[in-house]
N, C-alpha and C. Protein backbone atom coordinates (compact mmCIF):
# COMPACT_ATOMS: atom_id res chain seq x y z
N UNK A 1 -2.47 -9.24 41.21
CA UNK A 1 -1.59 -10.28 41.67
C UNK A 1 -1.50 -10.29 43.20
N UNK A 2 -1.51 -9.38 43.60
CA UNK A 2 -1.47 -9.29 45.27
C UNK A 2 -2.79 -9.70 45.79
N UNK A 3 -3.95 -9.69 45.59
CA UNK A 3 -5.30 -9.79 45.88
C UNK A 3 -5.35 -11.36 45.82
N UNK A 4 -4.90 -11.74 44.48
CA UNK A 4 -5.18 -13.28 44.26
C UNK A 4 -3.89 -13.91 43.18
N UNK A 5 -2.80 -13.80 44.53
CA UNK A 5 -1.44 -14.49 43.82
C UNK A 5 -1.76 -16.04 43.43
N UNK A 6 -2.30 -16.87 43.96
CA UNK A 6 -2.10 -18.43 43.25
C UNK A 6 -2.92 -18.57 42.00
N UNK A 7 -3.82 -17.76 41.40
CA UNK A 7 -4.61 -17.37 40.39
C UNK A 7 -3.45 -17.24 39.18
N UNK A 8 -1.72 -17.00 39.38
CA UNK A 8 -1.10 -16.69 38.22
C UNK A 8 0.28 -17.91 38.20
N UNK A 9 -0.54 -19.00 38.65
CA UNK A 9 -0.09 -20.48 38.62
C UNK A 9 -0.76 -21.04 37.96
N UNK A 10 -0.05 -21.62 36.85
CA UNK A 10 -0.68 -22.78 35.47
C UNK A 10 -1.91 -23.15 36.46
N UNK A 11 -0.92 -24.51 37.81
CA UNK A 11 -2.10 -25.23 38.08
C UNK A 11 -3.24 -24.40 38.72
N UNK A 12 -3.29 -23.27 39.66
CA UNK A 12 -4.04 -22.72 39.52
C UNK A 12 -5.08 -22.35 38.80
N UNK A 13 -4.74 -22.01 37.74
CA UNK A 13 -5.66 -21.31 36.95
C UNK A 13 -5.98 -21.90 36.22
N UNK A 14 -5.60 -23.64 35.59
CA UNK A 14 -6.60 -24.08 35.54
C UNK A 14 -7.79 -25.12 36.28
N UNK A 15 -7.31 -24.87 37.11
CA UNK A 15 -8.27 -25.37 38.26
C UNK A 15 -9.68 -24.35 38.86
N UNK A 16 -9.22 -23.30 38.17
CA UNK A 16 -10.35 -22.28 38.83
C UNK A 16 -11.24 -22.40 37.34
N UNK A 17 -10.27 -22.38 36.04
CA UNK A 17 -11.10 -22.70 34.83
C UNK A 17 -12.18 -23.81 34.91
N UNK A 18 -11.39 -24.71 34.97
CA UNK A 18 -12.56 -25.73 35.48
C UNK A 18 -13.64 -25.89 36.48
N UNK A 19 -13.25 -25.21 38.00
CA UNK A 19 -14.05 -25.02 38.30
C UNK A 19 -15.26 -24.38 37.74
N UNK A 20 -14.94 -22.81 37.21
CA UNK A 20 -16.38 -22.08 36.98
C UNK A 20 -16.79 -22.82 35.73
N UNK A 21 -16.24 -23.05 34.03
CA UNK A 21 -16.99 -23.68 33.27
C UNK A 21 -17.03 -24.87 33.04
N UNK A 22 -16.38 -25.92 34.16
CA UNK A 22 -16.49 -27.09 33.94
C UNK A 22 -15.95 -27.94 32.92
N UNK A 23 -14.71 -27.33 32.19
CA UNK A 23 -14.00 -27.92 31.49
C UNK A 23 -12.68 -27.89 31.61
N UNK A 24 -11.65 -28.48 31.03
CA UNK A 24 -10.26 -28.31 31.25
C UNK A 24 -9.60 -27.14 30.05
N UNK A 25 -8.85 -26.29 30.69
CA UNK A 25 -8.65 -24.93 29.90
C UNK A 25 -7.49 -25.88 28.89
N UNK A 26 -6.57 -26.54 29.22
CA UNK A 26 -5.68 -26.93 28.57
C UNK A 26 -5.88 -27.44 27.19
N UNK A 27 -6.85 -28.85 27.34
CA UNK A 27 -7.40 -29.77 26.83
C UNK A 27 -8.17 -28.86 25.89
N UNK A 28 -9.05 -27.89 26.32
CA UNK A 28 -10.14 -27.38 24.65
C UNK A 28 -9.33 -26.37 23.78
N UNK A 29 -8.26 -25.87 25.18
CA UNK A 29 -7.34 -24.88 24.11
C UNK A 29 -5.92 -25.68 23.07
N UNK A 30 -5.66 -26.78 23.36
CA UNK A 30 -5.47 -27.68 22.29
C UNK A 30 -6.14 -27.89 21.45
N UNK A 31 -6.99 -28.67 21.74
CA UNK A 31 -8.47 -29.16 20.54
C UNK A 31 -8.72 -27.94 19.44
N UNK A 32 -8.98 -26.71 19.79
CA UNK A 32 -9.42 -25.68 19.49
C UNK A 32 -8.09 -25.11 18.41
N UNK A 33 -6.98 -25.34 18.88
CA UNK A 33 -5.50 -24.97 18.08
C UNK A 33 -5.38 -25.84 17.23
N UNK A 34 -5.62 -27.23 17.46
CA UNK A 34 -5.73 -28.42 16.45
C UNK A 34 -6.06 -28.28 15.30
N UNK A 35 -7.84 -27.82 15.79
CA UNK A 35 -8.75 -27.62 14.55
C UNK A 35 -8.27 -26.39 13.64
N UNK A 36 -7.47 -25.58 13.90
CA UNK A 36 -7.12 -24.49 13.79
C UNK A 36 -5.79 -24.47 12.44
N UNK A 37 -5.32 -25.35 13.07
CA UNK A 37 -3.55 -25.43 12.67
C UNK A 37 -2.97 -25.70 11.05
N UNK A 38 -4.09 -26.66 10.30
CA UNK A 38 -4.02 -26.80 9.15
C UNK A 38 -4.36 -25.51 8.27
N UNK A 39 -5.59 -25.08 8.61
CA UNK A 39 -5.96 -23.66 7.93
C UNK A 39 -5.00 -22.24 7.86
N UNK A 40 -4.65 -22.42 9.37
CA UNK A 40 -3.48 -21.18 9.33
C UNK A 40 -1.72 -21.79 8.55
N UNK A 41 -1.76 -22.86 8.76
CA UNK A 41 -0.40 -23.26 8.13
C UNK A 41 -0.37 -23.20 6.34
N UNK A 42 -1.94 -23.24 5.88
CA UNK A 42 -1.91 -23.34 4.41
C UNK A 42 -1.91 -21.91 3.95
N UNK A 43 -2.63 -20.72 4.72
CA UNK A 43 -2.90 -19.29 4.61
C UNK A 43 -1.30 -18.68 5.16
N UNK A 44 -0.16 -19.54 5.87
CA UNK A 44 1.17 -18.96 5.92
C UNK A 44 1.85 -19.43 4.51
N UNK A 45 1.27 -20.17 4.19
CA UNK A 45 2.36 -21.12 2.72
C UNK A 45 1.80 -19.87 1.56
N UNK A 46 1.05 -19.64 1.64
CA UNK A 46 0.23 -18.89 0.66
C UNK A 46 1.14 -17.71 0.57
N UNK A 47 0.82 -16.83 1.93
CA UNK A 47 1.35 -15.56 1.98
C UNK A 47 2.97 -15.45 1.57
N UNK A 48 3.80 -16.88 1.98
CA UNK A 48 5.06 -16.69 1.51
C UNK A 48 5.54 -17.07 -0.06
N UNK A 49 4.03 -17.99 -0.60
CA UNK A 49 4.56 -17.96 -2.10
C UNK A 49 4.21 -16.66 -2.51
N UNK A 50 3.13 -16.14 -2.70
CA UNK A 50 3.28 -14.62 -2.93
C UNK A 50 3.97 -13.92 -2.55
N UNK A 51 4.89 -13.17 -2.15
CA UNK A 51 5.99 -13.07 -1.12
C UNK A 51 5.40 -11.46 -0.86
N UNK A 52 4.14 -11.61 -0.15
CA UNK A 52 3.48 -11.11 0.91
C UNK A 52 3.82 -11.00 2.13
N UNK A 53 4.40 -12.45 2.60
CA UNK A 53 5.23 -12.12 3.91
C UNK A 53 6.55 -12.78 4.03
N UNK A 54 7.10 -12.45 3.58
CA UNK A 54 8.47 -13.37 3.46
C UNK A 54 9.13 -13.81 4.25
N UNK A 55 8.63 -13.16 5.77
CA UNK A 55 9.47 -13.28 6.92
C UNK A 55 8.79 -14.64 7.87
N UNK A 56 7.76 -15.33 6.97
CA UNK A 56 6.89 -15.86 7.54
C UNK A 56 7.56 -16.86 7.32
N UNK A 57 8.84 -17.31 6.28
CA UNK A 57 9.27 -18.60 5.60
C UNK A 57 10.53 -19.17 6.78
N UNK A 58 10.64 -18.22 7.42
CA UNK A 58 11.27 -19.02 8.55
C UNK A 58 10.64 -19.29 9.53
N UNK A 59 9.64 -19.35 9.71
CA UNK A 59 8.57 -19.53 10.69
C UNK A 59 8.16 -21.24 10.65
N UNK A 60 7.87 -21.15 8.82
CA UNK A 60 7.62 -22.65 8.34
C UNK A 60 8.67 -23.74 7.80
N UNK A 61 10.23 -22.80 8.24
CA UNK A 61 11.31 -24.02 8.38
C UNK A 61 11.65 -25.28 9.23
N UNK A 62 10.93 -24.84 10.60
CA UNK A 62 10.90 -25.83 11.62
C UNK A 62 10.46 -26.99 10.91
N UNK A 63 9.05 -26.64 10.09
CA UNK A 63 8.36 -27.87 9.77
C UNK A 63 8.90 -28.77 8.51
N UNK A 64 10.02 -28.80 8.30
CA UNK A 64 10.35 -29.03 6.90
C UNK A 64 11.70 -30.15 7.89
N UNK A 65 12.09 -29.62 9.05
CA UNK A 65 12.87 -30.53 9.85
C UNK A 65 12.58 -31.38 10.33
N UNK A 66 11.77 -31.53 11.10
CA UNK A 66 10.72 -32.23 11.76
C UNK A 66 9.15 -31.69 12.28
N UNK A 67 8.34 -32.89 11.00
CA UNK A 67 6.99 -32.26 10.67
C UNK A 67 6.37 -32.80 12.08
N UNK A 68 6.31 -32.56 13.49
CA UNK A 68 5.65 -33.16 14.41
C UNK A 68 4.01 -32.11 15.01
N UNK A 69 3.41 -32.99 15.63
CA UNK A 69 2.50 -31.85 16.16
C UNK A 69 2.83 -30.61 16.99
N UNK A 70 4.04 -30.56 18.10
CA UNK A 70 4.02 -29.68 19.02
C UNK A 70 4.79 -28.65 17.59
N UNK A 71 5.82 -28.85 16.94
CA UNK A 71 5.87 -28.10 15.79
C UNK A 71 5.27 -27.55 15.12
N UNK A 72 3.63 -28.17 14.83
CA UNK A 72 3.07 -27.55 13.69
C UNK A 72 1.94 -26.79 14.73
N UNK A 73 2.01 -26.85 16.11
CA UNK A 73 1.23 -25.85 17.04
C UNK A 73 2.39 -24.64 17.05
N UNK A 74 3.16 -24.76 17.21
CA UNK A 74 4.37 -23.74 17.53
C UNK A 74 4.39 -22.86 16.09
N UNK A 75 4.40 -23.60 15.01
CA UNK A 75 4.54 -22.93 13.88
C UNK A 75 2.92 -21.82 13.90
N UNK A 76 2.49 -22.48 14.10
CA UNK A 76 0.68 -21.55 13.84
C UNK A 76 0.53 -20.21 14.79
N UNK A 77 1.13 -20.79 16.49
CA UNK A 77 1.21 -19.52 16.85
C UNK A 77 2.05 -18.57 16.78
N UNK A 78 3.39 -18.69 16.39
CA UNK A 78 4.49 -17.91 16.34
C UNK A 78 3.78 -17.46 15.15
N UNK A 79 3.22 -17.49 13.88
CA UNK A 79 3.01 -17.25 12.57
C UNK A 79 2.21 -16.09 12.70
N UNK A 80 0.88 -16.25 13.68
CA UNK A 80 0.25 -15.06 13.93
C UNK A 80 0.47 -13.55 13.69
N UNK A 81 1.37 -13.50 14.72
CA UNK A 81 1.95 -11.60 14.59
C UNK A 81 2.51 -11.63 13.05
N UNK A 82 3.31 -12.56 12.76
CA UNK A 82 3.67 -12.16 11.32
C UNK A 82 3.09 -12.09 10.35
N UNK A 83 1.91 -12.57 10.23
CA UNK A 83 1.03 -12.80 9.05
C UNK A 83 0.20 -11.82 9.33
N UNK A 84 -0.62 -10.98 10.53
CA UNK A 84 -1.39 -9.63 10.39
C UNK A 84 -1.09 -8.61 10.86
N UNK A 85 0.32 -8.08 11.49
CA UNK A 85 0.78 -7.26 11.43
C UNK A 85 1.73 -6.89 10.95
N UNK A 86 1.87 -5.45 10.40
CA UNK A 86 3.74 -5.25 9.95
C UNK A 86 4.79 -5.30 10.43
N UNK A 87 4.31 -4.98 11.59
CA UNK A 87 5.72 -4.71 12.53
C UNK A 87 4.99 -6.02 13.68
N UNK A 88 5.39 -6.92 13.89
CA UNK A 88 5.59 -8.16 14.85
C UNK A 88 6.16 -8.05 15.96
N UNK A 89 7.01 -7.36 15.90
CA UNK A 89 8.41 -7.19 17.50
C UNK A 89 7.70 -6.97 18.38
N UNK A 90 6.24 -6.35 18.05
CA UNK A 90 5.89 -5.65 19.65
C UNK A 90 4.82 -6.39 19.92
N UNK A 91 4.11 -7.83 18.97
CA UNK A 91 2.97 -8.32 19.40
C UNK A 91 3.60 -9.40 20.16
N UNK A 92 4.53 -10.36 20.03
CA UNK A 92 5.40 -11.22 20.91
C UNK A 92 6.80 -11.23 21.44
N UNK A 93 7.18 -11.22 22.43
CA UNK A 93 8.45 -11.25 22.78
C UNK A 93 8.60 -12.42 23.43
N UNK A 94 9.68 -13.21 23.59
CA UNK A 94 10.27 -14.68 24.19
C UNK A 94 11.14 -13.13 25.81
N UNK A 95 10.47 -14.30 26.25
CA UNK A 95 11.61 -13.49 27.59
C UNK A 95 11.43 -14.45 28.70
N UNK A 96 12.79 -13.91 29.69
CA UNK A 96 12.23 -14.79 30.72
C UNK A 96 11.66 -14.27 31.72
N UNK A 97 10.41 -14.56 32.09
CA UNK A 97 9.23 -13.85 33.18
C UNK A 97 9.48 -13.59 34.28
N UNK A 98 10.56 -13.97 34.59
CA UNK A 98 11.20 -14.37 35.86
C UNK A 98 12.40 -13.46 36.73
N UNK A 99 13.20 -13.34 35.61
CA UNK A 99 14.08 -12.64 35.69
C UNK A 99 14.10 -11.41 35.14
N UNK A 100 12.91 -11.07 34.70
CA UNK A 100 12.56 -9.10 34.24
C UNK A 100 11.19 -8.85 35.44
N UNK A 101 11.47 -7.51 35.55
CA UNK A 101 10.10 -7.09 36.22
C UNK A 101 8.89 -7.16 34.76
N UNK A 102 8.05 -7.18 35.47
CA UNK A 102 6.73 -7.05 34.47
C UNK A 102 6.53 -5.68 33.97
N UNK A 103 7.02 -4.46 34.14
CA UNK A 103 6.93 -3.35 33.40
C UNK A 103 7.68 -3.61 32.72
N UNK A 104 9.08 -4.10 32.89
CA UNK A 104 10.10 -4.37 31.75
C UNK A 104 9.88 -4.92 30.68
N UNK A 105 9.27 -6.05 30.75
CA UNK A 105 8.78 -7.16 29.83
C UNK A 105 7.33 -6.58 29.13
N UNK A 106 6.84 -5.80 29.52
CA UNK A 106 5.68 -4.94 28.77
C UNK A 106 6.01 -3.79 28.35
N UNK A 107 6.94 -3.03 28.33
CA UNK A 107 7.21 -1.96 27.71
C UNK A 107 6.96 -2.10 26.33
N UNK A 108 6.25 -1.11 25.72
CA UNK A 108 6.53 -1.13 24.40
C UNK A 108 5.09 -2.11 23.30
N UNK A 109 4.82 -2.99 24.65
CA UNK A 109 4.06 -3.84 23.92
C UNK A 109 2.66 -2.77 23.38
N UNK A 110 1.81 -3.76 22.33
CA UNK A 110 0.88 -3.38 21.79
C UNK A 110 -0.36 -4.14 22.63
């Protein structure tokens, strides 16, 4: 971060994305979650009728409120840690980046 601080700015970084492969990081990492989103949302429905992961069924309540796209992206990645690991707490945390130091906010992680 000290070497190359504007590198850990959205617009930054994807502007350097684009530069070297010539595409927009945003845009294919949508597309790419898109194509993605139906398969993992039917393999979370699965795991919670078997009640394989049960903790996964609040994950897929959002979508039962309002079935929208940024929802059913939100549902797919939050679903992740819960659906292949046991213990989840340490593959995501919500925090604010801002107001913790970065050892703080990584402690613990996997």
């Amino acid at each position: 971060m000290e070497r190359w601080p504007a590198l850990f700015g959205r617009r930054q970084l994807c502007a350097e994305f684009s530069r070297i492969v010539t595409k927009d990081l945003l845009k294919s990492l949508l597309e790419g979650l898109d194509a993605m989103v139906p398969s993992l949302l039917e393999a979370y429905k699965a795991a919670v009728a078997s009640g394989r992961r049960s903790a996964m069924s609040g994950v897929l309540q959002c979508l039962q409120k309002e079935d929208t796209n940024q929802n059913r992206r939100t549902a797919a990645l939050l679903g992740l840690p819960i659906f292949f690991a046991e213990d989840s707490s340490n593959v995501i945390r919500m925090c604010d980046a801002h107001g913790e130091t970065l050892d703080v906010i990584l402690k613990g992680m996997q």
